[in-house]
PDB file of N, CA and C in Angstrom:
ATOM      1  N   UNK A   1       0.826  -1.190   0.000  1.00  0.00           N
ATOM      2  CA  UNK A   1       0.000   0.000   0.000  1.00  0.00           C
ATOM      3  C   UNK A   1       0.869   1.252   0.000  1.00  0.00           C
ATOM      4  N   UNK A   2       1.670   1.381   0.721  1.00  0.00           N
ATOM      5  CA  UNK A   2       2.849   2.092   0.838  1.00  0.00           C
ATOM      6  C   UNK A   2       3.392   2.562  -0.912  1.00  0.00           C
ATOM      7  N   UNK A   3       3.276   2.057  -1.463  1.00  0.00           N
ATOM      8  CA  UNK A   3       3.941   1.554  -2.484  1.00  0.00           C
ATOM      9  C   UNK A   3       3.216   2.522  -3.739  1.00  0.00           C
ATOM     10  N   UNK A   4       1.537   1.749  -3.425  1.00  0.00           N
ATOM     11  CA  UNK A   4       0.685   2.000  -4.078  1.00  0.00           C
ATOM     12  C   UNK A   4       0.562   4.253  -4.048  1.00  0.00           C
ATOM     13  N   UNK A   5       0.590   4.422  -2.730  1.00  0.00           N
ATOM     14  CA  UNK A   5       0.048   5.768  -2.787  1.00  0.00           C
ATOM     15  C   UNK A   5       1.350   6.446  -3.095  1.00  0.00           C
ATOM     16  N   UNK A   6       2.536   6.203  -2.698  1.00  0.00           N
ATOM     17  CA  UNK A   6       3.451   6.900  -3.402  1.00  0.00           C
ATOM     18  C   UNK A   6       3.744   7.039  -4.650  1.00  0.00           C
ATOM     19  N   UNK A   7       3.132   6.426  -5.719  1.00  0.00           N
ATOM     20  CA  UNK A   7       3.637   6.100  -7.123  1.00  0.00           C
ATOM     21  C   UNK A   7       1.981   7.277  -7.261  1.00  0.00           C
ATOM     22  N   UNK A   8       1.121   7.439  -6.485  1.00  0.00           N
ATOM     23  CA  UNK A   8       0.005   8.152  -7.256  1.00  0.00           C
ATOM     24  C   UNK A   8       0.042   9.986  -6.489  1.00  0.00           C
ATOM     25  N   UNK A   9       0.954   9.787  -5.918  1.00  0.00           N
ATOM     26  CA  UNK A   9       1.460  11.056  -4.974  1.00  0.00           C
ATOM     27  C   UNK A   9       2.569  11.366  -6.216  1.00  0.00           C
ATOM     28  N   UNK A  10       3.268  10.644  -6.747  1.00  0.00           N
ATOM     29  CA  UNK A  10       4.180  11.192  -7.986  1.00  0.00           C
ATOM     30  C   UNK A  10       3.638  11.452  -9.472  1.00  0.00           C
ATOM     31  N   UNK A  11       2.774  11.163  -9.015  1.00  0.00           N
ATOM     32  CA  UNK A  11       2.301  11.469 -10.347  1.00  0.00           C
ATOM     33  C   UNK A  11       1.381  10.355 -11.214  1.00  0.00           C
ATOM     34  N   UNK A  12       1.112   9.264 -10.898  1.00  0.00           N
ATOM     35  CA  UNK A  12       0.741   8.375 -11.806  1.00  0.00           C
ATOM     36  C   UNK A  12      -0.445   8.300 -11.870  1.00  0.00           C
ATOM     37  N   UNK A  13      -1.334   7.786 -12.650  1.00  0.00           N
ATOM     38  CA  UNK A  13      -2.948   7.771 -12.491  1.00  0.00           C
ATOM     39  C   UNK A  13      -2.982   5.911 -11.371  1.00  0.00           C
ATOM     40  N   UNK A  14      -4.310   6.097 -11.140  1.00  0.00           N
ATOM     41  CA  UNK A  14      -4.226   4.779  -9.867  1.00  0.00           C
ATOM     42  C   UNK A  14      -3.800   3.554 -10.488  1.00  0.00           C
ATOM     43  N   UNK A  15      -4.066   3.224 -11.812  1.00  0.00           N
ATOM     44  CA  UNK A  15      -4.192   2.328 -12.540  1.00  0.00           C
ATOM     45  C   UNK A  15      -2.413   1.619 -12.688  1.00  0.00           C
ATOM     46  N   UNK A  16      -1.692   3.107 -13.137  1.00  0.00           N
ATOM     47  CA  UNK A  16      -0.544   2.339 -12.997  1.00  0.00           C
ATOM     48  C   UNK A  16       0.147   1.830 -11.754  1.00  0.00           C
ATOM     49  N   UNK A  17      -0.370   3.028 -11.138  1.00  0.00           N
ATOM     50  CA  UNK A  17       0.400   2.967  -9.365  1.00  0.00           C
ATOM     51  C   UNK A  17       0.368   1.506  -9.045  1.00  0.00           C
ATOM     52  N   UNK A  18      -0.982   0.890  -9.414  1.00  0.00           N
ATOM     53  CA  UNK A  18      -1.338  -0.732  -8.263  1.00  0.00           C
ATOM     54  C   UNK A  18      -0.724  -1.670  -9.598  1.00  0.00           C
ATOM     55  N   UNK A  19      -0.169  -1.079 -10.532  1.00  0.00           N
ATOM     56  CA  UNK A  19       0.265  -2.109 -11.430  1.00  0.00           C
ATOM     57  C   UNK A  19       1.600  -2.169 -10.941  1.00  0.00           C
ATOM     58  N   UNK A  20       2.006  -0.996 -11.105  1.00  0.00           N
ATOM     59  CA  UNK A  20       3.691  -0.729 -10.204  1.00  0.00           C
ATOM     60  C   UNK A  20       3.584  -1.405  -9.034  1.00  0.00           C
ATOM     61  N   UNK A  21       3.162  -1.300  -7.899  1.00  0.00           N
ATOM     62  CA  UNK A  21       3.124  -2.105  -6.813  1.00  0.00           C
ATOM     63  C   UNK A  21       3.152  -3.073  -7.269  1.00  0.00           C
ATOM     64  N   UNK A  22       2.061  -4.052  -7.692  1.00  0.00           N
ATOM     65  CA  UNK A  22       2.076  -5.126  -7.821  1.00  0.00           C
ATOM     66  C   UNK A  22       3.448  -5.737  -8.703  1.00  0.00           C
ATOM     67  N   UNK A  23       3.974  -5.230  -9.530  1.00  0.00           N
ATOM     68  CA  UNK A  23       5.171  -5.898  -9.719  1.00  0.00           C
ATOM     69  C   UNK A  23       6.022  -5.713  -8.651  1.00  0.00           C
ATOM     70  N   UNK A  24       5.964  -4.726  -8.222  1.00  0.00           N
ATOM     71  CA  UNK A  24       7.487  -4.685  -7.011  1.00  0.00           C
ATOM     72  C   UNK A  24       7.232  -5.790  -6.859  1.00  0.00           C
ATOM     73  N   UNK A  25       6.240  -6.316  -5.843  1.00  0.00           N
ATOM     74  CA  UNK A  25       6.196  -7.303  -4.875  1.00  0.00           C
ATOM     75  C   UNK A  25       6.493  -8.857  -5.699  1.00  0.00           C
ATOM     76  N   UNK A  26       5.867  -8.702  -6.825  1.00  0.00           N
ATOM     77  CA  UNK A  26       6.217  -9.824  -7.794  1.00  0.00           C
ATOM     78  C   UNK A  26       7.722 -10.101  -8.054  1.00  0.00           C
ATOM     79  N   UNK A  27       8.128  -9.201  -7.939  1.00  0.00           N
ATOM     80  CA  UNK A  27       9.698  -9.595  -8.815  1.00  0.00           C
ATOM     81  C   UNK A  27      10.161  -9.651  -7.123  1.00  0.00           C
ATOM     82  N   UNK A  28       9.956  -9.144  -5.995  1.00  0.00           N
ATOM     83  CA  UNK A  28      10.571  -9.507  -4.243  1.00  0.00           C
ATOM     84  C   UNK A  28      10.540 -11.008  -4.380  1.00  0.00           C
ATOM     85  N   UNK A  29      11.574 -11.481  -3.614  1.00  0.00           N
ATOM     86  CA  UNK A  29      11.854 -12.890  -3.007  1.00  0.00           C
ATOM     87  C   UNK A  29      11.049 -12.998  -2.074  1.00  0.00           C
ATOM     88  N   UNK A  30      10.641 -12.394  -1.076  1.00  0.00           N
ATOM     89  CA  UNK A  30      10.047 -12.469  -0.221  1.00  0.00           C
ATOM     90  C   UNK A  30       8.464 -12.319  -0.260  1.00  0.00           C
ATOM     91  N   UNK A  31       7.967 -11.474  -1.064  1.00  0.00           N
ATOM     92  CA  UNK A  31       6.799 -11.712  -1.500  1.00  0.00           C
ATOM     93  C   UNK A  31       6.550 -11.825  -2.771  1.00  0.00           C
ATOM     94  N   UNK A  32       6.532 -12.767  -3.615  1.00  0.00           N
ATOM     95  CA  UNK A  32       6.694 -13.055  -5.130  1.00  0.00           C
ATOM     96  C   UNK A  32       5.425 -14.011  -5.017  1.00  0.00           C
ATOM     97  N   UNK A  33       4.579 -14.519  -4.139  1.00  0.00           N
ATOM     98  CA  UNK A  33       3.463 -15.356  -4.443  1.00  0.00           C
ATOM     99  C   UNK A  33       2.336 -14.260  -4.471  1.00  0.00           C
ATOM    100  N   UNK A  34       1.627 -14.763  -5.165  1.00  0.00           N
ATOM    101  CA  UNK A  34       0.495 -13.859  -5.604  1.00  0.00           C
ATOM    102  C   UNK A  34      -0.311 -13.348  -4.141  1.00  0.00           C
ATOM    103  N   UNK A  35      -0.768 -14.877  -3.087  1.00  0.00           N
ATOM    104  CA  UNK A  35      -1.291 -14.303  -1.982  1.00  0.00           C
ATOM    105  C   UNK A  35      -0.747 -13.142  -1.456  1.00  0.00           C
ATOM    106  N   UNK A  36       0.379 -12.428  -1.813  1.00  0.00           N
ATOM    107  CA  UNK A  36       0.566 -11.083  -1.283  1.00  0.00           C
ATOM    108  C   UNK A  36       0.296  -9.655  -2.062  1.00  0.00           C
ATOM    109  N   UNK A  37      -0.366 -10.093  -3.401  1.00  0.00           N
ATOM    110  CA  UNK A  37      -0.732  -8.624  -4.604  1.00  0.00           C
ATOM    111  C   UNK A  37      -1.528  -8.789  -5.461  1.00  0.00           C
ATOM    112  N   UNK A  38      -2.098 -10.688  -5.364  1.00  0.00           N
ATOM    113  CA  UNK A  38      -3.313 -10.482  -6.145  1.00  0.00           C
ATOM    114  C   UNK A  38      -4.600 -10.119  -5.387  1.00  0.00           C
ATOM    115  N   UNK A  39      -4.531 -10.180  -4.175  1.00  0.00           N
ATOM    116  CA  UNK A  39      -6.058  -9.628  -3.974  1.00  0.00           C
ATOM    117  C   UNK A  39      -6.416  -8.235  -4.308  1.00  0.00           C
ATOM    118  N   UNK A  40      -5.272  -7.135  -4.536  1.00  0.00           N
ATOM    119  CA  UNK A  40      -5.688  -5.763  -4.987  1.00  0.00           C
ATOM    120  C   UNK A  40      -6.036  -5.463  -6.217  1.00  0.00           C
ATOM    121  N   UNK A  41      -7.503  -4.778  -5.841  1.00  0.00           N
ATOM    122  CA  UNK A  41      -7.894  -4.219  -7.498  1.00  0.00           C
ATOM    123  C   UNK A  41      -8.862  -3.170  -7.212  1.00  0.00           C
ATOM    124  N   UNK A  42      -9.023  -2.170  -8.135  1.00  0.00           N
ATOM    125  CA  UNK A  42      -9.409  -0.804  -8.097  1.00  0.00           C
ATOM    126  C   UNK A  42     -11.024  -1.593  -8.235  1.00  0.00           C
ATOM    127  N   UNK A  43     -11.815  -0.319  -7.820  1.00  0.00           N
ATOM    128  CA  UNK A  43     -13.065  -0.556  -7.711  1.00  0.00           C
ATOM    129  C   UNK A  43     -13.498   0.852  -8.122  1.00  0.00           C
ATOM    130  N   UNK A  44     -14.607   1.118  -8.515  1.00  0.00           N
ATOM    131  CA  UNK A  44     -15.441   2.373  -8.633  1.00  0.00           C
ATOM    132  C   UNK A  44     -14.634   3.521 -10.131  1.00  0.00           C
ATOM    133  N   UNK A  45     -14.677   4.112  -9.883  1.00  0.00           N
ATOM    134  CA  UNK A  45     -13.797   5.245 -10.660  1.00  0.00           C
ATOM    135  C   UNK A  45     -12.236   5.317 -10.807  1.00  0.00           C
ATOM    136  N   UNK A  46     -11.628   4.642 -11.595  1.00  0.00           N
ATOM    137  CA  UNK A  46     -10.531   4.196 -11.280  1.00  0.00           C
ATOM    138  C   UNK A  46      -9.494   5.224 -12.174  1.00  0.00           C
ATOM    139  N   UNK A  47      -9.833   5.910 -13.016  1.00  0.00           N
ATOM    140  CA  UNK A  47      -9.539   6.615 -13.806  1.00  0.00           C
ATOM    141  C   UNK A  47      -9.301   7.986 -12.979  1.00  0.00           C
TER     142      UNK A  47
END
């Protein structure tokens, strides 16, 4: 989450931000299984 609002505090629209997150954590050793970034997904107005 951390992750997520800083990438949309720099500038990004939400869409990329939770895409960016979600790879960080993908390409981490430590959290590279999905149970840690697939449950996030935009809801409502995402744009």
């Amino acid at each position: 989450m951390k992750r997520l609002y800083a990438e949309v505090q720099g500038g990004n629209s939400k869409d990329e931000a939770l895409r960016a997150a979600q790879l960080e954590l993908l390409h981490s050793r430590s959290s590279s299984h999905p149970l840690y970034w697939a449950a996030f997904s935009l809801n409502g107005e995402w744009q």
